[in-house]
Every structure is written in C-alpha cells, then in structure tokens.
C-alpha atoms as a PDB file:
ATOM      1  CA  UNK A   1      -3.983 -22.241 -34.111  1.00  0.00           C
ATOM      2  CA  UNK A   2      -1.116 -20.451 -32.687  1.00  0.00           C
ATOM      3  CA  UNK A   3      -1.327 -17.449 -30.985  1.00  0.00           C
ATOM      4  CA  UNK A   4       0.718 -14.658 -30.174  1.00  0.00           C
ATOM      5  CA  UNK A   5       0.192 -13.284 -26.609  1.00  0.00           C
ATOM      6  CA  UNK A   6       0.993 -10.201 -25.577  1.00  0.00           C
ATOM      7  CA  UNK A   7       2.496  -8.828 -21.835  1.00  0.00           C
ATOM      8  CA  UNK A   8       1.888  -5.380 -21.059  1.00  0.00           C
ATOM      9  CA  UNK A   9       3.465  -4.041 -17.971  1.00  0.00           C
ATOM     10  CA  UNK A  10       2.453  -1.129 -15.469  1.00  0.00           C
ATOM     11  CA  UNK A  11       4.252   0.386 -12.446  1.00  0.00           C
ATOM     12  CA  UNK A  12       3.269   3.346 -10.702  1.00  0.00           C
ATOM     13  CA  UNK A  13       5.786   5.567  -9.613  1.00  0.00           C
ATOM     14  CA  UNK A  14       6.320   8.800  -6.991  1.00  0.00           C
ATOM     15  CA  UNK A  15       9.129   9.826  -5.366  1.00  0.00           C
ATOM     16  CA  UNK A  16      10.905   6.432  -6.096  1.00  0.00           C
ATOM     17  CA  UNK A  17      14.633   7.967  -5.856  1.00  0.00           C
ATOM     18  CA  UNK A  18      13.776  10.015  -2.646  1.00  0.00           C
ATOM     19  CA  UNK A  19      12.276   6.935  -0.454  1.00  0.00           C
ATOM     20  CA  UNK A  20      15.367   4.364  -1.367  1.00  0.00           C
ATOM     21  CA  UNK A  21      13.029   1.818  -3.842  1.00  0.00           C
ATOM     22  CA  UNK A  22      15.265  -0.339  -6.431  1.00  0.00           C
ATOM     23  CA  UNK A  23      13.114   0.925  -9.370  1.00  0.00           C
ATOM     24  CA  UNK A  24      15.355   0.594 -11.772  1.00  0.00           C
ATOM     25  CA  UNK A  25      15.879  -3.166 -10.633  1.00  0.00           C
ATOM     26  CA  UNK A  26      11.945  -3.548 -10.834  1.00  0.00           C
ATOM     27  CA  UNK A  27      11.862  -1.667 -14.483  1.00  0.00           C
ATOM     28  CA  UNK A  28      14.698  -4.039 -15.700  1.00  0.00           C
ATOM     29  CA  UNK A  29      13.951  -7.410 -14.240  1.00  0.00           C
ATOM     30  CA  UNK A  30      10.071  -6.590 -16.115  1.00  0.00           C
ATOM     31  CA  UNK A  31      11.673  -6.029 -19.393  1.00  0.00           C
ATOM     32  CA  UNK A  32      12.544  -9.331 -19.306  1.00  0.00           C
ATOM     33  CA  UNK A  33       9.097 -10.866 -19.053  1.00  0.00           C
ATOM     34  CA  UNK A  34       6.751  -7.880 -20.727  1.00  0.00           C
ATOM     35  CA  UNK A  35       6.577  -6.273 -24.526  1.00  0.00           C
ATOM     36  CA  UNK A  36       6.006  -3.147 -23.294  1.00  0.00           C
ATOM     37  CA  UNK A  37       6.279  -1.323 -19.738  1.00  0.00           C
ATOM     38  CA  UNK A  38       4.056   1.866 -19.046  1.00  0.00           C
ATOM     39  CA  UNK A  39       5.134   3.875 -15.753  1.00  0.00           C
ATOM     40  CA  UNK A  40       2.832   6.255 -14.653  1.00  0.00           C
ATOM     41  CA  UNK A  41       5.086   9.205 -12.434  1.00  0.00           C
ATOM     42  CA  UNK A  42       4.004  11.788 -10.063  1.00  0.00           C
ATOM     43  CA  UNK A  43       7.415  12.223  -9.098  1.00  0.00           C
ATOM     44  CA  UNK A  44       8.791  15.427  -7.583  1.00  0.00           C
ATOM     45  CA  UNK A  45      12.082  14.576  -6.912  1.00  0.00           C
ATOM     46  CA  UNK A  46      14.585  13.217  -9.278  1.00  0.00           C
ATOM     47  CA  UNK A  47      12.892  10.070 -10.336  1.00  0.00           C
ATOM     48  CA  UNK A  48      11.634  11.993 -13.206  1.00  0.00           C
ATOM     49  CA  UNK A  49      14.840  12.889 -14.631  1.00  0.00           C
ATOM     50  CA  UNK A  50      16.420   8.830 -14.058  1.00  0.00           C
ATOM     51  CA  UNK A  51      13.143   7.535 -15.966  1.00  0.00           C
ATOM     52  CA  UNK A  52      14.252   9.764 -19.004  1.00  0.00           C
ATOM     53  CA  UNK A  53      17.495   8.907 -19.007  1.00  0.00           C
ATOM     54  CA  UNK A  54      15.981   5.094 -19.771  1.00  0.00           C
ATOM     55  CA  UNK A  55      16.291   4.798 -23.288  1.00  0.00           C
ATOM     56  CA  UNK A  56      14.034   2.126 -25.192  1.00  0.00           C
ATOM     57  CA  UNK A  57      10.922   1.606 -27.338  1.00  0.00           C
ATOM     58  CA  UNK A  58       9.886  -0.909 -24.341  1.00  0.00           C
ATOM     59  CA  UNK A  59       9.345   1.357 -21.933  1.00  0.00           C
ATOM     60  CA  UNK A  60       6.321   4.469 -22.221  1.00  0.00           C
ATOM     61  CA  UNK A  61       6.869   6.866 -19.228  1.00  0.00           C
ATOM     62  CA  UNK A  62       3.822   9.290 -18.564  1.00  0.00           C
ATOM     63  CA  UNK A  63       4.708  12.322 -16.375  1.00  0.00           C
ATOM     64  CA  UNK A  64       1.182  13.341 -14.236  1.00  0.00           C
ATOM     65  CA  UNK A  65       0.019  15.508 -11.041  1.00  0.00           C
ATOM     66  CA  UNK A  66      -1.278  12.774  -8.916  1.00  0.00           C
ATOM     67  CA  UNK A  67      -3.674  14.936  -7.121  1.00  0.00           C
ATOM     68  CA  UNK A  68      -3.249  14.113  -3.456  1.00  0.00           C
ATOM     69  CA  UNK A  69      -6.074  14.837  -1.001  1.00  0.00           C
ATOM     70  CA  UNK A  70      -6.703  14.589   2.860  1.00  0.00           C
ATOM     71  CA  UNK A  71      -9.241  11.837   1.714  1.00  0.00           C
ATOM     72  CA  UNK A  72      -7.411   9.513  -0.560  1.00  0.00           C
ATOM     73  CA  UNK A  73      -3.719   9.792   1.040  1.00  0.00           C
ATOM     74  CA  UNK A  74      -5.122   6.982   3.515  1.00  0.00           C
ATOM     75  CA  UNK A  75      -4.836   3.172   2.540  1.00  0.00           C
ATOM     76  CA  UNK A  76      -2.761   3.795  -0.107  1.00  0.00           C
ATOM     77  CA  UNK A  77      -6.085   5.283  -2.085  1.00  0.00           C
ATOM     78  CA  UNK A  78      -3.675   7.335  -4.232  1.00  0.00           C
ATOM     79  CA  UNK A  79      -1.627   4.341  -5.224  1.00  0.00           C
ATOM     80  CA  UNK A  80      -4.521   2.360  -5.796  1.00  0.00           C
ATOM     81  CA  UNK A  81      -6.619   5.247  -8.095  1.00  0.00           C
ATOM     82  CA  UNK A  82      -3.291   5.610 -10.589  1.00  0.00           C
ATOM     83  CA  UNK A  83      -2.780   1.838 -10.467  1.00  0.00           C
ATOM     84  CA  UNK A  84      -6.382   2.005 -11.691  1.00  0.00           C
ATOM     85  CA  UNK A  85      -6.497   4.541 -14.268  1.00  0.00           C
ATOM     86  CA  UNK A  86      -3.626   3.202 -15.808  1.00  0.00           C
ATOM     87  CA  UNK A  87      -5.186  -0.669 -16.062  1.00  0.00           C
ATOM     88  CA  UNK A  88      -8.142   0.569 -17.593  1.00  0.00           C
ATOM     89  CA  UNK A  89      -6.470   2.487 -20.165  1.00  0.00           C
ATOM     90  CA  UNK A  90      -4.142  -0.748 -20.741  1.00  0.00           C
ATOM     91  CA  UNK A  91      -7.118  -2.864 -20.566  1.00  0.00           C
ATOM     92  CA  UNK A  92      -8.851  -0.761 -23.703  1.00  0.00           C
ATOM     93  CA  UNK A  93      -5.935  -0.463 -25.718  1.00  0.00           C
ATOM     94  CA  UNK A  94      -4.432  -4.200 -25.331  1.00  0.00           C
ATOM     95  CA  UNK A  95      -7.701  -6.264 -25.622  1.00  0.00           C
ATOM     96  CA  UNK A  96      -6.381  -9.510 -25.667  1.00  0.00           C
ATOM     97  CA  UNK A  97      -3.080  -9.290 -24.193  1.00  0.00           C
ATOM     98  CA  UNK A  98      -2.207 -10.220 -20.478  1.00  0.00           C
ATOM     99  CA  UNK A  99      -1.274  -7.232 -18.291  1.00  0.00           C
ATOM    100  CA  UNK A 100       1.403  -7.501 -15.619  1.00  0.00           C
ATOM    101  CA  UNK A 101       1.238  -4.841 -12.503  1.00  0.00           C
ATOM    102  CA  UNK A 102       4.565  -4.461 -10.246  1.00  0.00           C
ATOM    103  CA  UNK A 103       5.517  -2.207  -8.008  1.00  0.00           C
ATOM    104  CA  UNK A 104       8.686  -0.607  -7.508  1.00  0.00           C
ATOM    105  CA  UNK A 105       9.959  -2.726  -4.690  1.00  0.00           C
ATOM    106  CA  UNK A 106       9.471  -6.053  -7.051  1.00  0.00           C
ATOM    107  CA  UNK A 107      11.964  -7.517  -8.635  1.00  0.00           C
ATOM    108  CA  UNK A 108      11.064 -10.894 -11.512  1.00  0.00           C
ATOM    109  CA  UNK A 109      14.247 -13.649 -10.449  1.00  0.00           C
ATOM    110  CA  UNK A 110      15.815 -14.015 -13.528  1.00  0.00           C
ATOM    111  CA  UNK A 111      15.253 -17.790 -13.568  1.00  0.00           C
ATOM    112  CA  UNK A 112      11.634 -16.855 -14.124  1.00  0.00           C
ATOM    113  CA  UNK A 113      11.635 -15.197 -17.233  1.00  0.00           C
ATOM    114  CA  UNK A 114      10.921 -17.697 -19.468  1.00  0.00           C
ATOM    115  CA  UNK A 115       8.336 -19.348 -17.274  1.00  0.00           C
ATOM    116  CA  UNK A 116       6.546 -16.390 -16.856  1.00  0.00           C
ATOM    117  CA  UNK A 117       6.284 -15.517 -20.440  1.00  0.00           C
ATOM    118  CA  UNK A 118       4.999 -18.745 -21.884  1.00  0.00           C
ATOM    119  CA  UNK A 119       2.366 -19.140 -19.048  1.00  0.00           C
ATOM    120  CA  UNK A 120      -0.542 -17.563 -21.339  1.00  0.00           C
ATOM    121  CA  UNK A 121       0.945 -20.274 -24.347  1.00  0.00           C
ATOM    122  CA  UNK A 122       0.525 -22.904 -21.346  1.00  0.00           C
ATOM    123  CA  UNK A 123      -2.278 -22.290 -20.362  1.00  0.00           C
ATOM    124  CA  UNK A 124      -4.290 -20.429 -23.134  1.00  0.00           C
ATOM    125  CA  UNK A 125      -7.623 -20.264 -21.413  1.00  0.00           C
ATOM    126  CA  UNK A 126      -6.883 -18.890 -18.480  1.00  0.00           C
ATOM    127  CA  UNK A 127      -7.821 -15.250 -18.082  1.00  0.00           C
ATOM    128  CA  UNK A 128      -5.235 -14.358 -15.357  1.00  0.00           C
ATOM    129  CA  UNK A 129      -2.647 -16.203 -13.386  1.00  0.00           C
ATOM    130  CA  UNK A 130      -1.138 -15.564 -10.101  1.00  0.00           C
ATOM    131  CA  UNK A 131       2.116 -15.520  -9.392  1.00  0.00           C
ATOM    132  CA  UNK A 132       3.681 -15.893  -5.701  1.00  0.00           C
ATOM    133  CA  UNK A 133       5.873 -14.033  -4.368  1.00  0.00           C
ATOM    134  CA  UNK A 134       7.683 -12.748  -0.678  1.00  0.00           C
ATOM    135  CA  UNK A 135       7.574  -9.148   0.999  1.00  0.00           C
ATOM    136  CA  UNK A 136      10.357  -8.671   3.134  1.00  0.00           C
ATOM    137  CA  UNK A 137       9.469  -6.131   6.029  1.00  0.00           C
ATOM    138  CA  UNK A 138      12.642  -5.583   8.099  1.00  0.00           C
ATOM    139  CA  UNK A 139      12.785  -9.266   9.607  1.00  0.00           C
ATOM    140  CA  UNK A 140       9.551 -10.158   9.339  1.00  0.00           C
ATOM    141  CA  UNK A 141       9.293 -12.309   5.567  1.00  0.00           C
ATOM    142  CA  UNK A 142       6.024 -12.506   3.828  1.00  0.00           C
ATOM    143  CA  UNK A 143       4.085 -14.725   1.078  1.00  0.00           C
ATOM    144  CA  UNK A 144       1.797 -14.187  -1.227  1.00  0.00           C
ATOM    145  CA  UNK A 145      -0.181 -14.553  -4.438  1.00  0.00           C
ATOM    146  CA  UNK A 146       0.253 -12.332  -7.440  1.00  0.00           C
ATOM    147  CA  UNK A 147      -1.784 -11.687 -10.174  1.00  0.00           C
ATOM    148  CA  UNK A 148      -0.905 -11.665 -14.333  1.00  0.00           C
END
C-alpha cells in the first residue's frame, strides 16, 4: 500500500521583527518541506502586520495574547506553553501526519527539501525522526538533534 504522509508545520512567534530573527527565511525555507505551516503570534510590534502581508493557503497565522507572568517568563516557559498548545491542537486535528516544529531563527538548507519530505515514505514506521542541526551563538557553533 502506498501512503500519503502528511507534514504539518508550527512556529511560534513574538516580537520577531523587533529582536532582528530571519522569520520570514524560517517561514519560507518550511514551505518547502511542510503542507501546511501554522504560526501562533503574540506579537506587539510589527510582526503582525508582515505575517498578513504573507499570502498563501499554506500558511494559517493565529493572532493570540500570550499571557506573560512573573512565573512562566523564566526558562523560556512562555515559549514552551504556546509551542505546546499549538502541538496538541496539531496533534488532534492531523492524526496521522508528521508534525515539524521550527523556530524563527531556523532555516531548512535548500538541498534538504526533498530528503526531508520523503523521510516518513523511507522510513514508514518510524513515529518521529530527528533531524541535526547547528546553533550559532556569536562565535561559539553548536550541534544538535532535531525532532520531526
């Protein structure tokens, strides 16, 4: 049997434009790889108003308060909660699909496209993957695993 798999995206997003990220390098390098990209925003500066401006059925942009508090500002808590809210509404409403999470300093090379979308036709019994990838802090590089 052949089966069609399905990639659904996520990225959480606040204050993107303000703090220098290359979001829109992030939204359009996952375009390449998922069927459909859901960004969850908190924004309050003008992130808001570039995510409209992006035009296609691929992308879902939700626009939300993210509620920060003394207690969950620390270890990126607040990050971590919309990150979570939005997987496990992804999870319930794509059953069977694989669901990729970025973040807006992540970028997909473009000579892993491909690879990346036929790894669930690869290796169809898998339940998640992990891809690796580098952090670059200043001078300092970094390496690690990533999960799809």
């Amino acid at each position: 049997m052949n089966k069609t798999y399905k990639i659904i995206g996520f990225m959480p997003s606040y204050n993107l434009y303000s703090q220098g990220y290359p979001f829109l390098e992030t939204i359009y390098s996952a375009l390449h790889v998922v069927d459909k990209l859901y960004i969850l925003d908190g924004s309050s500066d003008d992130t808001r108003t570039i995510l409209n401006e992006l035009s296609t059925p691929k992308i879902s942009t939700e626009f939300k308060n993210w509620q920060f508090t003394k207690k969950n500002t620390k270890d990126g808590r607040v990050i971590a909660n919309v990150s979570n809210t939005l997987l496990n509404k992804l999870k319930k409403q794509y059953k069977h699909s694989y669901i990729y999470n970025t973040q807006a300093n992540e970028v997909i090379h473009e000579a892993n496209y491909e690879l990346i979308k036929n790894i669930p036709k690869i290796y169809p019994r898998y339940k998640g993957y992990w891809l690796y990838y580098y952090e670059l802090f200043n001078n300092y590089l970094y390496g690690e695993q990533y999960r799809l």
